[in-house]
Protein backbone atom coordinates (compact mmCIF):
# COMPACT_ATOMS: atom_id res chain seq x y z
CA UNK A 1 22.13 -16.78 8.25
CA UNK A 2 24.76 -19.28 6.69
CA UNK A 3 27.52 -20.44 8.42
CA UNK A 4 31.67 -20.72 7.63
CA UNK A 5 34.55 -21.86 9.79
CA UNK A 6 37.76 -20.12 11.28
CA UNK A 7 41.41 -21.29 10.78
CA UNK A 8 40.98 -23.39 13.73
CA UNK A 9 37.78 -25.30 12.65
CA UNK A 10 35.36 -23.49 14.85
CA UNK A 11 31.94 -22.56 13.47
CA UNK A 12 31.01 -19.05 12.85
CA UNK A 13 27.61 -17.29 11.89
CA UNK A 14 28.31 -15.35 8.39
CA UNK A 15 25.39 -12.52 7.45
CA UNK A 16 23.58 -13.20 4.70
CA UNK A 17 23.92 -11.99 1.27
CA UNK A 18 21.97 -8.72 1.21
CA UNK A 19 18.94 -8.76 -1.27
CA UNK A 20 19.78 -7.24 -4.32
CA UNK A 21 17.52 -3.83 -4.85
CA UNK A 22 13.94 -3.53 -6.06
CA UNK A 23 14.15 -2.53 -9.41
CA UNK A 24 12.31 0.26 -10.04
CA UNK A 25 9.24 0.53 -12.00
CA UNK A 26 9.32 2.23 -15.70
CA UNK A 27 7.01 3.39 -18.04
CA UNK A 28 7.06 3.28 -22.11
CA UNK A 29 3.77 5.25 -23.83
CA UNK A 30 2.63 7.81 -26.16
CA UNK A 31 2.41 10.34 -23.34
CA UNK A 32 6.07 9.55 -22.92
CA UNK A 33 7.16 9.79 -26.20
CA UNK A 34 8.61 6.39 -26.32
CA UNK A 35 11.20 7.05 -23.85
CA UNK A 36 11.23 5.06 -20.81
CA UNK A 37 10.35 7.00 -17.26
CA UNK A 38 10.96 6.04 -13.41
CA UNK A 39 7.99 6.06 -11.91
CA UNK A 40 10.25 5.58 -7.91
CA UNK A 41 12.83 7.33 -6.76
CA UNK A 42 14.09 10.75 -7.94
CA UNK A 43 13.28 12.55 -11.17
CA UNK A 44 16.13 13.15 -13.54
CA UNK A 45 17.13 16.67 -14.05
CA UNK A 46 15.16 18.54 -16.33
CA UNK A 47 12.24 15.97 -16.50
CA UNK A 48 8.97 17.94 -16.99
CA UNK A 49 6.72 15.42 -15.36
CA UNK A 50 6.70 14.66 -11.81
CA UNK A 51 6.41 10.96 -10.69
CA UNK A 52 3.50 11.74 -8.71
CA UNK A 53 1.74 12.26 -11.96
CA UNK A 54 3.39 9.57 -13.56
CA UNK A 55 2.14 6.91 -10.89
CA UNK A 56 -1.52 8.80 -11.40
CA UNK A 57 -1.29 8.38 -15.13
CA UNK A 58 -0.16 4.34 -15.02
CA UNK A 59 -3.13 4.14 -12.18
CA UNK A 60 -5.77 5.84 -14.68
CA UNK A 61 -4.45 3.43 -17.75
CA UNK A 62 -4.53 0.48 -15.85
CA UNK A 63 -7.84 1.79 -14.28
CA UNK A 64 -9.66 2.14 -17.79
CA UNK A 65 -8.29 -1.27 -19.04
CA UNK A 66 -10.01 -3.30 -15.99
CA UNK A 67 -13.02 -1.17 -16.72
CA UNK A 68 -13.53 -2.13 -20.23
CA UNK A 69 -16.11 -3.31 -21.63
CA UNK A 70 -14.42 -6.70 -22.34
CA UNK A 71 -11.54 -7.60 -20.18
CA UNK A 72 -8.63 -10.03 -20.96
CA UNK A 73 -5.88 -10.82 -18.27
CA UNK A 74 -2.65 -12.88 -20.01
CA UNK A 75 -0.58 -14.27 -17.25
CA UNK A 76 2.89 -15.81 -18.46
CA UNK A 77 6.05 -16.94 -16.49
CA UNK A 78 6.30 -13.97 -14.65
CA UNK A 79 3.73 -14.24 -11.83
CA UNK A 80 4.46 -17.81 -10.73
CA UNK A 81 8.64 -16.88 -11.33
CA UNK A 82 7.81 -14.26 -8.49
CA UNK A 83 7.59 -16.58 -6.12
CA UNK A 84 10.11 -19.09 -6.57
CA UNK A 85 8.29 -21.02 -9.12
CA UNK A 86 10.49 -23.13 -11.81
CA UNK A 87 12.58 -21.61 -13.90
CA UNK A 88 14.37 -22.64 -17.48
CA UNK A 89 17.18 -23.16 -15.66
CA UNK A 90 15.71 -24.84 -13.16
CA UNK A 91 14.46 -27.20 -14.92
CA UNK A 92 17.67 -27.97 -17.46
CA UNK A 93 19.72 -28.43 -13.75
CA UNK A 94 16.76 -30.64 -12.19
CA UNK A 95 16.61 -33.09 -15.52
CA UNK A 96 19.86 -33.08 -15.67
CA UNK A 97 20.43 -34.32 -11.47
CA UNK A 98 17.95 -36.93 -12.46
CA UNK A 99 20.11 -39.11 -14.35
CA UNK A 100 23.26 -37.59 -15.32
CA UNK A 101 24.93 -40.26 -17.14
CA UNK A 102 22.10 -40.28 -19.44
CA UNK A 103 21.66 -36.37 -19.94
CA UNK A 104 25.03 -36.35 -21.28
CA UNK A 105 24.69 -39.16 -23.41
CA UNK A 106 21.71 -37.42 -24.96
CA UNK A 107 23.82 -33.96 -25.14
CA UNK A 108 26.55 -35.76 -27.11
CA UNK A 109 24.03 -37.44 -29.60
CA UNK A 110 22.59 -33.55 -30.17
CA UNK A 111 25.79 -32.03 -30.14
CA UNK A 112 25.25 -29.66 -26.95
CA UNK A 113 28.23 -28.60 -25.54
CA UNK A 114 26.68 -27.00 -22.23
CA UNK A 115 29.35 -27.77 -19.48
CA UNK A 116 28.23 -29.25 -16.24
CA UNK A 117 28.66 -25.81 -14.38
CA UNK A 118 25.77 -24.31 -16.67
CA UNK A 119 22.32 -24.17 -17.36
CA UNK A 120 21.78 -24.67 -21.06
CA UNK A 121 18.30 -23.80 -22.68
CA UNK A 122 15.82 -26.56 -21.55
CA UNK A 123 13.37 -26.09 -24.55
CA UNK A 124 16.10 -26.22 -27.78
CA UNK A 125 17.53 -29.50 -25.71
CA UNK A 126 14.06 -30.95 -25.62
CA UNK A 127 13.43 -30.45 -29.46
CA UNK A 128 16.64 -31.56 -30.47
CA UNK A 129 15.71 -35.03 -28.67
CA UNK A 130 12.63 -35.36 -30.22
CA UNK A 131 13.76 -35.06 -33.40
CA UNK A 132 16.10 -38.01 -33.05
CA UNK A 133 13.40 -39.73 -31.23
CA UNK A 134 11.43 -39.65 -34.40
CA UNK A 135 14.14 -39.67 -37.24
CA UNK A 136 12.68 -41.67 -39.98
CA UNK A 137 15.92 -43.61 -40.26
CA UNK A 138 17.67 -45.06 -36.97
CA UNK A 139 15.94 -43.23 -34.22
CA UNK A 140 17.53 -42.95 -31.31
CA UNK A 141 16.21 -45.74 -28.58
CA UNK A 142 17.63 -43.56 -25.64
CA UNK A 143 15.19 -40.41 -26.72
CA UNK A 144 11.78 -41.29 -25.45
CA UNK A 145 12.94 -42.81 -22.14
CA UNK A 146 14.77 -39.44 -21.98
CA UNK A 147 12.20 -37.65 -23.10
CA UNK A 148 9.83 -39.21 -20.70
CA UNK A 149 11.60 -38.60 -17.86
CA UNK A 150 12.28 -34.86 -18.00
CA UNK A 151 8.62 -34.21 -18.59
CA UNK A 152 7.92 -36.16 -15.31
CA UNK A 153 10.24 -33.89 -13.86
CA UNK A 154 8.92 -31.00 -15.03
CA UNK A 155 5.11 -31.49 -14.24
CA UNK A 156 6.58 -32.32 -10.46
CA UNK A 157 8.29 -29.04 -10.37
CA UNK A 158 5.61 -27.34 -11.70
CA UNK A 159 2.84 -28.94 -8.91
CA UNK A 160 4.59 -29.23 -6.18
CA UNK A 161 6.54 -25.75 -5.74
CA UNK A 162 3.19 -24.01 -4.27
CA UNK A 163 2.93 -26.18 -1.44
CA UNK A 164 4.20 -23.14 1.07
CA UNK A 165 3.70 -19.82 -1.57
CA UNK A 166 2.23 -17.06 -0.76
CA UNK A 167 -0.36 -16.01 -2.98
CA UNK A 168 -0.68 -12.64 -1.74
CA UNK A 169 -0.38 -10.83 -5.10
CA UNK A 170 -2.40 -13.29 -7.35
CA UNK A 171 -5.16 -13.52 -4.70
CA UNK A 172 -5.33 -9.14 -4.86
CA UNK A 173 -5.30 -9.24 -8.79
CA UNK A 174 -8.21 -11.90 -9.14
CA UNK A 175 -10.26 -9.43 -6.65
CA UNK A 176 -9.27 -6.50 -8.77
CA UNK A 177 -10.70 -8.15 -12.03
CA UNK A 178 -13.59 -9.73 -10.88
CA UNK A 179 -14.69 -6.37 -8.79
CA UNK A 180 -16.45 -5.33 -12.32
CA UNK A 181 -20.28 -4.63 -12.72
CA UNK A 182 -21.49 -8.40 -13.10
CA UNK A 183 -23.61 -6.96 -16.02
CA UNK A 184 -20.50 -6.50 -17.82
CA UNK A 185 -18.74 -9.96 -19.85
CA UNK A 186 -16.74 -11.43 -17.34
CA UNK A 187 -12.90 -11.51 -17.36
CA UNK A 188 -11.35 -13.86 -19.32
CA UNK A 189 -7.54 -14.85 -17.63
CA UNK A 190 -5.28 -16.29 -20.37
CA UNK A 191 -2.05 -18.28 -19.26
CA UNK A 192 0.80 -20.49 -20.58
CA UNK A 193 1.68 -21.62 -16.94
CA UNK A 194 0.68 -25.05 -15.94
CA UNK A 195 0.93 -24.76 -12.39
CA UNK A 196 -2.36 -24.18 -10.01
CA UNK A 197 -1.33 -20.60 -9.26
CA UNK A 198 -4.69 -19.42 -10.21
CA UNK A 199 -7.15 -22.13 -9.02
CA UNK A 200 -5.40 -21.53 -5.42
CA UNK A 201 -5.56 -17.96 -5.38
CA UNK A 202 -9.23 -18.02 -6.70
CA UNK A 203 -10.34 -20.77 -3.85
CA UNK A 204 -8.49 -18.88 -1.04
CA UNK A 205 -10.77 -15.81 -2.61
CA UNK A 206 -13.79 -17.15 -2.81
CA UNK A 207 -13.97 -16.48 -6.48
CA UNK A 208 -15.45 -18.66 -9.00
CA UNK A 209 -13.66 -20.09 -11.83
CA UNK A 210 -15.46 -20.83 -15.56
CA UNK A 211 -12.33 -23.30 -16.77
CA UNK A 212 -14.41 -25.47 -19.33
CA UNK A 213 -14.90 -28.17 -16.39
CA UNK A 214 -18.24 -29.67 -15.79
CA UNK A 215 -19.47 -30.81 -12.40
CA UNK A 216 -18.58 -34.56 -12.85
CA UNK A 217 -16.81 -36.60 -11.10
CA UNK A 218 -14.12 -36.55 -12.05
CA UNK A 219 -14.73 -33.43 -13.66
CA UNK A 220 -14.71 -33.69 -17.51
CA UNK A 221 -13.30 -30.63 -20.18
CA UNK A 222 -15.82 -29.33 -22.56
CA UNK A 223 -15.58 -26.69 -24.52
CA UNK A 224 -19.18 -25.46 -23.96
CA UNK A 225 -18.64 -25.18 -20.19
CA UNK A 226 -17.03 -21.74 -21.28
CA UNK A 227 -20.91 -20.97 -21.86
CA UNK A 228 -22.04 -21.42 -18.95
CA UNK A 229 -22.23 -18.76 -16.11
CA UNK A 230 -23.27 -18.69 -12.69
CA UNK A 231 -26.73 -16.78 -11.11
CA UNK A 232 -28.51 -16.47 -7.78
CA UNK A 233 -32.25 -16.58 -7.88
CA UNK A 234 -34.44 -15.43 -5.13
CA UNK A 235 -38.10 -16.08 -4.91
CA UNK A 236 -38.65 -12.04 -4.57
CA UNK A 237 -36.56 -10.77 -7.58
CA UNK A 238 -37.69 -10.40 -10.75
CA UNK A 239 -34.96 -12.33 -13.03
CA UNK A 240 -31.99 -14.21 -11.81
CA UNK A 241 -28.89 -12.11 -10.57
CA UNK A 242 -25.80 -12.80 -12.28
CA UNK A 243 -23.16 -13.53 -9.27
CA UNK A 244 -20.12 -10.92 -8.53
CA UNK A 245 -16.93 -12.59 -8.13
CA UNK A 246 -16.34 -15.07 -11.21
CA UNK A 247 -13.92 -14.83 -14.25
CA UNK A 248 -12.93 -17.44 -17.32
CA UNK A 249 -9.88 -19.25 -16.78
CA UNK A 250 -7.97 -20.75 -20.25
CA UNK A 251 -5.04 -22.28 -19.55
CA UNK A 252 -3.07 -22.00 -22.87
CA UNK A 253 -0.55 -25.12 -22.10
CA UNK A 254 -2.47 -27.69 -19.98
CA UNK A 255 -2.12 -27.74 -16.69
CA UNK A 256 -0.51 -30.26 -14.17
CA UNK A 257 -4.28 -31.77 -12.67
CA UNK A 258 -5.39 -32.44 -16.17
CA UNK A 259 -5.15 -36.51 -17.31
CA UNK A 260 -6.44 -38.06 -20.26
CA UNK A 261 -8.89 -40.92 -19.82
CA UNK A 262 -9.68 -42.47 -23.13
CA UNK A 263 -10.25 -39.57 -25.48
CA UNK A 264 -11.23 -36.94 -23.09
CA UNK A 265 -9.60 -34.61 -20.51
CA UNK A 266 -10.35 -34.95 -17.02
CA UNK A 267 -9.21 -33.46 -13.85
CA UNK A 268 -7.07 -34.81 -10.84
CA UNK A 269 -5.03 -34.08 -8.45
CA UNK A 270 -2.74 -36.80 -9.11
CA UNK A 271 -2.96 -37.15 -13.14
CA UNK A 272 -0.70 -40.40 -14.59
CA UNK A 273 0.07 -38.36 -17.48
CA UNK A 274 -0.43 -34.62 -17.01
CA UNK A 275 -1.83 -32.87 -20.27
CA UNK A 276 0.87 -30.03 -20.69
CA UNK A 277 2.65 -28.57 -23.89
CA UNK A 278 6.02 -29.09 -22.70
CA UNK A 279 8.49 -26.59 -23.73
CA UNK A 280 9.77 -27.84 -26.75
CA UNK A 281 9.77 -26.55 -30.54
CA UNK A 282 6.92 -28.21 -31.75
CA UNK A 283 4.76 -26.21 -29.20
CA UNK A 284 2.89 -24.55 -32.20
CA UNK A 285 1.75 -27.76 -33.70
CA UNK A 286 0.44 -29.09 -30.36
CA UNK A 287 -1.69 -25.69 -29.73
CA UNK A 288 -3.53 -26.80 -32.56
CA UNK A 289 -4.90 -30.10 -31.07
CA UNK A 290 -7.46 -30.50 -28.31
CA UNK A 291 -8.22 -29.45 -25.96
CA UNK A 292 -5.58 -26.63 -26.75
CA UNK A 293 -7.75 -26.13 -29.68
CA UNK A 294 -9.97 -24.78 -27.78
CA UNK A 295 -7.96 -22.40 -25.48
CA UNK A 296 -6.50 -21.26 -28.54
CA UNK A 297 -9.73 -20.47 -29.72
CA UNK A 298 -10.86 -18.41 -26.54
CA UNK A 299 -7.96 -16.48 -27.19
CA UNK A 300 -8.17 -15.14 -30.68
CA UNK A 301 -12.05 -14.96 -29.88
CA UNK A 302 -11.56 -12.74 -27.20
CA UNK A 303 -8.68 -10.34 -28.84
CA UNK A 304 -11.04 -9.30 -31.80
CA UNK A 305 -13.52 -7.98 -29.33
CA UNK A 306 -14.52 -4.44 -29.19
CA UNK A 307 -13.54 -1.76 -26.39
CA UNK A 308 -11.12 -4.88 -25.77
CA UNK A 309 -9.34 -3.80 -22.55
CA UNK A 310 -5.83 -6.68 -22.44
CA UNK A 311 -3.84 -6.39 -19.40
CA UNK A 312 -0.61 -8.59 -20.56
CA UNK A 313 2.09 -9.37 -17.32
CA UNK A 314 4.90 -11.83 -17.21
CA UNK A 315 4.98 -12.39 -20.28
CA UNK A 316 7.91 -11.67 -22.76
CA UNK A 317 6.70 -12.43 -26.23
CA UNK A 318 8.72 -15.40 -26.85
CA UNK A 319 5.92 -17.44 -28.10
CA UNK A 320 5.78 -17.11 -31.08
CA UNK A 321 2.41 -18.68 -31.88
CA UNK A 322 1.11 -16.43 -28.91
CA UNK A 323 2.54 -13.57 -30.45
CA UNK A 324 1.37 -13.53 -33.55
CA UNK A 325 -1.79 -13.39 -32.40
CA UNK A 326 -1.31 -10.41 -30.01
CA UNK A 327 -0.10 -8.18 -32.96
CA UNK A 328 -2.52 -9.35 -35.35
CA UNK A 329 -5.21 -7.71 -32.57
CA UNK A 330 -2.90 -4.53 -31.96
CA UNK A 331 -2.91 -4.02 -35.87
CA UNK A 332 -6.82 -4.66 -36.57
CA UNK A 333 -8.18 -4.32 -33.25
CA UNK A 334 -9.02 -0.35 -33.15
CA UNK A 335 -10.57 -0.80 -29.80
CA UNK A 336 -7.72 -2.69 -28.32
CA UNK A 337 -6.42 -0.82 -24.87
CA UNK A 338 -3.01 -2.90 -24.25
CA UNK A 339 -1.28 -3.01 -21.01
CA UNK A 340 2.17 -4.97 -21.40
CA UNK A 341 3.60 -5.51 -17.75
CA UNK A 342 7.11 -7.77 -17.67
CA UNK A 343 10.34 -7.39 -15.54
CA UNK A 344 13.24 -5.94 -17.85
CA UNK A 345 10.63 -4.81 -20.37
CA UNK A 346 12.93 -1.61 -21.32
CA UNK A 347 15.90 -4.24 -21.87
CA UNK A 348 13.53 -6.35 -24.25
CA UNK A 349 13.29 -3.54 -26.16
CA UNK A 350 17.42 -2.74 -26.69
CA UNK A 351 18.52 -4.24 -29.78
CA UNK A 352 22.14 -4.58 -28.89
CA UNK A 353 21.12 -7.02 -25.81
CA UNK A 354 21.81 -10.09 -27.89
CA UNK A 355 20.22 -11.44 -24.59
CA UNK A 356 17.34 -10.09 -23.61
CA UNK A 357 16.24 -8.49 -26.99
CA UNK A 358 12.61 -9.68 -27.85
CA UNK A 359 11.74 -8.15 -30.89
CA UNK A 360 7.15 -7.76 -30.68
CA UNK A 361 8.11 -5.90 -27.29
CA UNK A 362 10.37 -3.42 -29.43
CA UNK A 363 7.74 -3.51 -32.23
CA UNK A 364 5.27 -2.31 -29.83
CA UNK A 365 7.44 0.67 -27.86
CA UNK A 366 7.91 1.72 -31.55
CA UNK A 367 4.02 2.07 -31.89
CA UNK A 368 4.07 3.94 -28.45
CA UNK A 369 6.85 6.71 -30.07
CA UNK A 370 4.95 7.12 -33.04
CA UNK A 371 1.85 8.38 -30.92
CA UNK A 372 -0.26 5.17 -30.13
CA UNK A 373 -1.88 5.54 -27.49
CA UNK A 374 -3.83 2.57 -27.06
CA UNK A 375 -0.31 0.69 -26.07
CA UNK A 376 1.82 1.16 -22.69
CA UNK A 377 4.41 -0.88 -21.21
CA UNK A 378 5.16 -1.17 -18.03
CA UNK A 379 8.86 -2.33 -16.90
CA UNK A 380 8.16 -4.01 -13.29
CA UNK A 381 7.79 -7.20 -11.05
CA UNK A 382 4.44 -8.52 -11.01
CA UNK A 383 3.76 -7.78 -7.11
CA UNK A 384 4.65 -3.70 -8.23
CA UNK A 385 2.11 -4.11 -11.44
CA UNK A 386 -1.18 -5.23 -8.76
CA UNK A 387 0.16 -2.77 -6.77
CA UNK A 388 0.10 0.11 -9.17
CA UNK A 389 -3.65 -1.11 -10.13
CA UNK A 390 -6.28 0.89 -8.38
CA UNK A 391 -9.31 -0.71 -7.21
CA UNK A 392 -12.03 0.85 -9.02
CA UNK A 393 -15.03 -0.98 -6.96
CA UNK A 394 -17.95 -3.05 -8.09
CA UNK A 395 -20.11 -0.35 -9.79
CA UNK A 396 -19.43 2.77 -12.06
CA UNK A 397 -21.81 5.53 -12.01
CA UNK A 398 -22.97 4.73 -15.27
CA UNK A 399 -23.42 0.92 -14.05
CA UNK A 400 -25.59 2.07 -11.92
CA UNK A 401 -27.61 4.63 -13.38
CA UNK A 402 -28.68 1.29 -15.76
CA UNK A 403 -28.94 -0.88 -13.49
CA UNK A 404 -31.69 1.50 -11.41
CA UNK A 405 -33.26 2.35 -14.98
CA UNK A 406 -33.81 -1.38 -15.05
CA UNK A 407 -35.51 -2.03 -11.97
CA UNK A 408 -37.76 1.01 -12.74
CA UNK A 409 -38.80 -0.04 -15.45
């Protein structure tokens, strides 16, 4: 409840602004032509195809992607947006609370004219700066301190906001991916978000993470830790049981517990100088130096896999050294099953939304009209995506048929 006041000064309980309406969940795929379908609410008159079915049909896609034989998850903003996390405009109004005198200095020397009552675009800002930070001829002194400080910023926001979130939904996909066969390659979770999202969810779990760490103290970042996996032996069994419950985690950005001590990555809670791509233009360049070598490298390793199943959510294509590589896989991955789940997906797609236009999104409902039917989008929040997923189990009938053939023979 917030509170106003009457003519004469006396305090008065106001109701709270009602919650705008769930948006309700579409669908984009061959079976639907291309055209986008409700799958809430009422059908339109004259639709041929019930909801009911609808909702079946999403549930058996998403079904058959988790049960692939090689299973990628790519988180973006979405997920950690859902619940309250940081947003681009967040973070242009927090930088710019931080020192305002010195924002708008650095807004006049890069010619933004965002007025103080907006929320200008955080990452174009940030390049702009460190190009005059590094101009070969008079460089602008006020840059790095700039520079320096909104990055602070940002790794705080991005640590602290999950100090009271509830991890509900993250916590229900995790089980949901890891409740595969454990003879089958274990899931590898992709994301560009540098909070601990994740790593919470997995603890409060009890799943197992495989995040190129090693068991030091403090833990150091290897690329061969992605080798390793995790097995129970028992005195009676035959071999060594490969443990239920664990997937890869590749954080494509850094992350806000990573620190750099000397030339190698380390973990901490309380890192001096977190190792995060920052959202700035030069993004692509830094992907290409360790240790985001290396995630980058899990990636395109794991998209030109066979009887790939990629379940894609909060994520809106505007990477575009991320996206690049998605579409190279849709165009010479034949085994690719792709899942795209985002909120306003079906606006991303409408060319005359100057705003929310995103142009690999469009690229791929086009492949969905023309009758592929390896793609399907999916216009929802992420809570209604791990909602619409159906829990499978541990074991498919075939999983076990081998596994028994195994211990008979």
């Amino acid at each position: 409840m917030s509170e106003g006041t009457t003519g004469t000064g006396t305090q008065v309980a106001l109701p709270a602004a009602p919650e705008p309406p769930a948006q309700i969940p579409k669908v984009c795929a061959a079976w639907t032509s291309g055209q986008w379908l409700p799958l809430e609410a009422l059908d339109a008159e004259g639709s041929d195809t019930p909801i009911t079915d609808r909702r079946r049909r999403v549930a058996q896609v998403l079904g058959q992607t988790l049960g692939s034989d090689q299973l990628g998850v790519l988180l973006g903003l979405g997920p950690s947006a859902g619940i309250k996390g940081p947003t681009m405009s967040q973070l242009w109004r927090e930088v710019r609370a931080a020192d305002t005198p010195l924002f708008e200095k650095m807004q006049v020397s890069v010619g933004d004219t965002t007025s103080a009552e907006q929320a200008g675009d955080i990452e174009a800002f940030l390049s702009k700066c460190q190009q005059i930070a590094k101009a070969p001829i008079n460089p602008n002194a006020d840059a790095p301190t700039f520079i320096s400080m909104a990055e602070q910023i940002i790794a705080k926001l991005c640590r602290n906001f999950l100090n009271s979130k509830d991890l509900g939904d993250h916590s229900h996909l995790l089980r949901l991916v890891t409740r595969r066969s454990a003879e089958k390659v274990r899931p590898r979770i992709f994301t560009t978000n540098y909070d601990l999202c994740i790593e919470k969810a997995a603890a409060q779990s009890g799943i197992l993470l495989i995040d190129g760490f090693g068991h030091e103290s403090p833990p150091l970042f290897d690329g061969g830790n992605f080798d390793v996996d995790f097995v129970r032996r028992r005195p009676e069994a035959r071999a060594p049981e490969y443990l239920a419950g664990i997937a890869h985690l590749v954080k494509l950005h850094g992350s806000v517990d990573w620190d750099f001590e000397g030339n190698q990555i380390v973990r901490r809670e309380n890192p001096k100088q977190p190792v995060i791509i920052y959202p700035r233009s030069d993004k692509f360049e830094l992907s290409y130096k360790q240790p985001f070598l290396e995630a980058m490298s899990q990636l395109q390793t794991a998209l030109r896999q066979p009887n790939l199943g990629l379940l894609v959510a909060g994520f809106s294509f505007s990477d575009a050294h991320l996206s690049e590589m998605l579409f190279t896989a849709v165009r010479k991955n034949v085994g690719l099953n792709l899942v795209v789940s985002t909120l306003d997906c079906e606006k991303h797609c409408d060319e005359q939304d100057e705003w929310n236009y995103r142009q690999k999104i469009s690229d791929l409902r086009r492949l969905a009209e023309r009758g592929d039917s390896r793609i399907t989008l999916i216009d929802c929040t992420f809570g209604q995506l791990v909602r619409l997923i159906p829990d499978a189990g541990t074991e498919t009938e075939e999983d076990r048929l081998r596994r028994l053939l195994r211990e008979i023979v």
